[in-house]
Protein backbone atom coordinates (compact mmCIF):
# COMPACT_ATOMS: atom_id res chain seq x y z
CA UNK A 1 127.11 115.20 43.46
CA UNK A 2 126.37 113.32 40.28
CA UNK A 3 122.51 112.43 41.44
CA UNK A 4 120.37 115.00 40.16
CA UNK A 5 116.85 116.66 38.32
CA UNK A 6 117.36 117.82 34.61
CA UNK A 7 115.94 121.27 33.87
CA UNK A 8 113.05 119.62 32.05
CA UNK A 9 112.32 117.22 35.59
CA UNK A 10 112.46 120.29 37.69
CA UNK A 11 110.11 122.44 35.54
CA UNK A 12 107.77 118.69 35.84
CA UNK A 13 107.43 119.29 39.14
CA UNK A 14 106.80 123.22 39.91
CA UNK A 15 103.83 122.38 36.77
CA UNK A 16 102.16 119.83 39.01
CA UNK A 17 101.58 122.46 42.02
CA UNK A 18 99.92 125.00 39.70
CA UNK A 19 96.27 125.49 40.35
CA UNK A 20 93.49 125.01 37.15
CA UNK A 21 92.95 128.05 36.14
CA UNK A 22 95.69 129.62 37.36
CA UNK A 23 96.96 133.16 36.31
CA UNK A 24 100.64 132.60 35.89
CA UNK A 25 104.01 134.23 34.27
CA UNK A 26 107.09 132.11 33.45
CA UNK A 27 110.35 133.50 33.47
CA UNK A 28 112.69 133.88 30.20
CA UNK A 29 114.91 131.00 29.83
CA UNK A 30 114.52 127.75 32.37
CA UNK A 31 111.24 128.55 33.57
CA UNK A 32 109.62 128.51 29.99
CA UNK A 33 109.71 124.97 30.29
CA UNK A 34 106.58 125.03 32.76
CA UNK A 35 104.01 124.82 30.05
CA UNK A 36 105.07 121.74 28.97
CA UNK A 37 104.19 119.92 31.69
CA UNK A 38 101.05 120.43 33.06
CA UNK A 39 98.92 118.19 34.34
CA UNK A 40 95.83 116.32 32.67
CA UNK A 41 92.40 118.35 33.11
CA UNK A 42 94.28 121.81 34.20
CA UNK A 43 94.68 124.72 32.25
CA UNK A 44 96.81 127.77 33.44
CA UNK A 45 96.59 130.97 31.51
CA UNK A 46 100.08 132.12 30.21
CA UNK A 47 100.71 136.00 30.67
CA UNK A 48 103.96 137.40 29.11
CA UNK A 49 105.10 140.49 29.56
CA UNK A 50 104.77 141.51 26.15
CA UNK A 51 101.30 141.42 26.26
CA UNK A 52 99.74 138.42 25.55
CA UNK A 53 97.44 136.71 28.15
CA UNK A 54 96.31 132.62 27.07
CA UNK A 55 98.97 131.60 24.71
CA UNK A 56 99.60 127.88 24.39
CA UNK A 57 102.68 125.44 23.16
CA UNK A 58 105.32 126.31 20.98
CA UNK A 59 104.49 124.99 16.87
CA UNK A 60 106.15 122.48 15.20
CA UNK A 61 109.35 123.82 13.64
CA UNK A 62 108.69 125.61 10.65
CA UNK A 63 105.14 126.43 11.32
CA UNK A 64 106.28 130.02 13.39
CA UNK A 65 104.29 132.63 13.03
CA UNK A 66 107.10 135.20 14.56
CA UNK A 67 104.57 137.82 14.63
CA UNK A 68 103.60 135.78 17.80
CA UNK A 69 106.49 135.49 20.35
CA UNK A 70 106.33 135.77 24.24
CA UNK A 71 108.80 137.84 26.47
CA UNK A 72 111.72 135.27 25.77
CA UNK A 73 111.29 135.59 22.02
CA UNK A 74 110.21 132.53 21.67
CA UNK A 75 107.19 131.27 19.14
CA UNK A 76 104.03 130.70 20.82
CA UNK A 77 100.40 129.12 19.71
CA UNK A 78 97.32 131.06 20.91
CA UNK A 79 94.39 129.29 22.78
CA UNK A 80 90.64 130.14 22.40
CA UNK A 81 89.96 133.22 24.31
CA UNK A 82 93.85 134.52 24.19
CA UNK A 83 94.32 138.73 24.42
CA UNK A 84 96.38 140.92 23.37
CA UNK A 85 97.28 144.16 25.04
CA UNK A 86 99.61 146.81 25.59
CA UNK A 87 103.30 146.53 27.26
CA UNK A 88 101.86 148.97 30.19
CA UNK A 89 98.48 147.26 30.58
CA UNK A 90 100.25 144.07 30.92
CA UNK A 91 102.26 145.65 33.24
CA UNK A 92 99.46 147.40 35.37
CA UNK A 93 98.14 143.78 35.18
CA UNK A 94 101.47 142.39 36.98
CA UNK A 95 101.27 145.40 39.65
CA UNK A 96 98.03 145.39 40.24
CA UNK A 97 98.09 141.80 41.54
CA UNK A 98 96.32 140.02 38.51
CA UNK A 99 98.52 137.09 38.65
CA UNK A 100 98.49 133.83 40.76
CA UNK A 101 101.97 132.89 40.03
CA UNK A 102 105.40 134.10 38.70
CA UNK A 103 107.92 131.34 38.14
CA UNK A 104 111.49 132.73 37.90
CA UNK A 105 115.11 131.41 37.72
CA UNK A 106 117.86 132.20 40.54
CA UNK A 107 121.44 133.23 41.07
CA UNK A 108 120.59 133.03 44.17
CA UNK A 109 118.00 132.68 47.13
CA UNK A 110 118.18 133.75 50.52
CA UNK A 111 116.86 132.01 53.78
CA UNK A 112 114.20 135.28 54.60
CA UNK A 113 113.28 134.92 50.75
CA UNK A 114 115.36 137.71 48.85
CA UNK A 115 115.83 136.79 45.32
CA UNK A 116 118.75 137.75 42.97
CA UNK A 117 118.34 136.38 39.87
CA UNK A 118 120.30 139.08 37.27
CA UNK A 119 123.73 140.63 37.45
CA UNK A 120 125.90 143.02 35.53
CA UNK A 121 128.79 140.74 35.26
CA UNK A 122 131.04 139.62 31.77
CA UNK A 123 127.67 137.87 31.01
CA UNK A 124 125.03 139.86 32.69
CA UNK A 125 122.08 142.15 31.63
CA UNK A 126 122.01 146.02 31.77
CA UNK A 127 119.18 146.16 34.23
CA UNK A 128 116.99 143.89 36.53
CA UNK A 129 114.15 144.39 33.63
CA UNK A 130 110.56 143.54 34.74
CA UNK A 131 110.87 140.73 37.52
CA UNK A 132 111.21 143.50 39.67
CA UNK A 133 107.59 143.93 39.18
CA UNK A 134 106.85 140.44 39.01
CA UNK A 135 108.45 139.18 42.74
CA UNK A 136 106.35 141.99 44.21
CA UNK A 137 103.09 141.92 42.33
CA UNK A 138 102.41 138.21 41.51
CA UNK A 139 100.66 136.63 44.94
CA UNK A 140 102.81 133.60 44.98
CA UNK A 141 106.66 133.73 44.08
CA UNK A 142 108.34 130.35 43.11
CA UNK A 143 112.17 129.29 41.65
CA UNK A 144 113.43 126.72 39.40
CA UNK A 145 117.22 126.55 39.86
CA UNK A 146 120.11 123.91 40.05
CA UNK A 147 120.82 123.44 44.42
CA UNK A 148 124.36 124.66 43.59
CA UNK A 149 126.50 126.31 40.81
CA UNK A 150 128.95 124.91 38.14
CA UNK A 151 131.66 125.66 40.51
CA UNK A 152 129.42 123.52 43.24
CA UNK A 153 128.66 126.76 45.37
CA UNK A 154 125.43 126.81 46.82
CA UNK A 155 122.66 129.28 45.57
CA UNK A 156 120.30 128.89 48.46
CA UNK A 157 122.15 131.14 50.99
CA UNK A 158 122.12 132.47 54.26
CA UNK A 159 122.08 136.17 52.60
CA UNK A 160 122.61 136.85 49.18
CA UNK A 161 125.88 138.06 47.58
CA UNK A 162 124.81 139.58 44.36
CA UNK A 163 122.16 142.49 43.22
CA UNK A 164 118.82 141.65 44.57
CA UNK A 165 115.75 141.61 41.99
CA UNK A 166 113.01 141.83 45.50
CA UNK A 167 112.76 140.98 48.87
CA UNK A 168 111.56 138.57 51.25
CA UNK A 169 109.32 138.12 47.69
CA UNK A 170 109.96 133.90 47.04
CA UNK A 171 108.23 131.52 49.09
CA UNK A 172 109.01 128.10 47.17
CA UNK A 173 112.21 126.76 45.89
CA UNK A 174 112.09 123.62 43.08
CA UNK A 175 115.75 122.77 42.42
CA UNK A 176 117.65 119.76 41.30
CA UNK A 177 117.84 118.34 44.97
CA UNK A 178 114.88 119.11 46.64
CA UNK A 179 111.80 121.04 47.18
CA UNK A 180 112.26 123.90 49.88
CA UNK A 181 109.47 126.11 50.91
CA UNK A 182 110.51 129.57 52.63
CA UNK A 183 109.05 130.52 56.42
CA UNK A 184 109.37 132.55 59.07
CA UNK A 185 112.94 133.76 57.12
CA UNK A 186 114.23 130.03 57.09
CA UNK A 187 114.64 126.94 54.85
CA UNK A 188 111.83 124.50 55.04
CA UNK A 189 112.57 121.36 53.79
CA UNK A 190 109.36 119.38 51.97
CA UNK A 191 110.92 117.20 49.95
CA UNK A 192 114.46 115.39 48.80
CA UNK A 193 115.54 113.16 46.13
CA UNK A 194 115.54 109.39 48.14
CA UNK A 195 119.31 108.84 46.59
CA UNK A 196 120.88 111.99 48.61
CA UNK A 197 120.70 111.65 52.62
CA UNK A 198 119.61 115.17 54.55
CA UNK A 199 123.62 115.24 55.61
CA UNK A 200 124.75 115.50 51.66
CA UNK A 201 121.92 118.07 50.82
CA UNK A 202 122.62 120.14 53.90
CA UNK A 203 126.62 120.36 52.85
CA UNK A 204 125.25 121.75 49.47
CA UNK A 205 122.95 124.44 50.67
CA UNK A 206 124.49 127.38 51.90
CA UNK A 207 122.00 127.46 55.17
CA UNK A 208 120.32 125.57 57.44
CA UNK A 209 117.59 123.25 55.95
CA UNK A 210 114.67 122.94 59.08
CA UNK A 211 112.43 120.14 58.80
CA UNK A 212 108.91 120.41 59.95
CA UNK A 213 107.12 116.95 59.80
CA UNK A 214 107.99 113.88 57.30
CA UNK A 215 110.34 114.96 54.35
CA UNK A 216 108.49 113.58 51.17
CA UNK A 217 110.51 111.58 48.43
CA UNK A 218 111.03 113.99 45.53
CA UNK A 219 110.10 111.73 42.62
CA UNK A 220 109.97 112.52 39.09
CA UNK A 221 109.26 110.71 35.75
CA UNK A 222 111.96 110.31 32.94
CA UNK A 223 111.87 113.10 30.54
């Protein structure tokens, strides 16, 4: 299926469903990308991991201060009123329910919600790390993936297949194909790119897609 979001166009569209104000962690890698788009006259407050609450966009190249990095690694900017703080207050800050929204990235996603989004393959990581914490303690639990693999599998799935990071935790998917909430343990479609019919982007999702009302053309800008 040649029709579909770039990374950058799928992180566009998670940013414009994120409240002003908003308490929210993005996930290393993909999810990153979130800051970059939000809309005018909101404001989000960045929390990484690493204990930084209100950082801003990344600085020109060159201009680094690598003193200031967020959980990815990655150079950040600091907006008026930003905090710093230990690695276990930030973390009592993700268990304790402090945060609106955690935006992660997916191997895969189950119908009821499960989430496995690390693995100990050739390429994988030692542990799940702290999005174990995250799925569980943020209130609201979204993805940003591609609909299906390089290999064209699908990563929305009746069950999933490899090591789970939480449970019944995610309750919206943004991926390159559609926007799929999670209910009642089942697919939810809300809305579709207008070049794919429901047929195509049922055969690339792994489980039944229900539709509940009017499916609403996913539309993007060119990034």
């Amino acid at each position: 299926m040649t029709t579909r979001l770039s990374n950058a166009q799928i992180a566009w569209r998670a940013a414009q469903d994120i409240a002003d104000g908003a308490y929210v962690n993005l996930g290393i890698g993909f999810p990153e990308m979130v800051a970059r788009f939000q809309p005018p006259g909101r404001q989000a407050v960045f929390h990484t991991e690493n204990g930084v609450l209100g950082f801003g966009e990344a600085p020109p190249a060159g201009q680094e201060d690598w003193d200031l990095i967020n959980a990815g690694k990655k150079a950040i900017t600091l907006n008026p009123g930003a905090a710093f703080f230990h690695h276990a207050d930030s973390f009592a800050m993700v268990r304790g329910g402090h945060l609106d929204v955690a935006i992660l990235g997916a191997y895969q996603v189950a119908q009821n919600g499960d989430l496995a989004n690390w693995s100990t393959g050739p390429r994988g990581v030692p542990a799940v790390g702290g999005a174990m914490d995250l799925v569980h303690g943020a209130k609201r639990v979204a993805v940003l993936t591609d609909h299906v693999t390089k290999d064209g599998k699908p990563k929305l799935v009746e069950s999933c297949t490899l090591p789970l990071t939480g449970v019944r935790c995610v309750t919206r998917v943004y991926t390159s194909l559609a926007v799929v909430d999670i209910e009642n343990d089942h697919f939810v479609l809300r809305e579709k790119l207008p070049a794919i019919s429901l047929d195509e982007l049922q055969a690339a999702t792994g489980a039944r897609l229900h539709v509940d009302g009017e499916i609403a053309d996913l539309i993007v800008p060119e990034l």
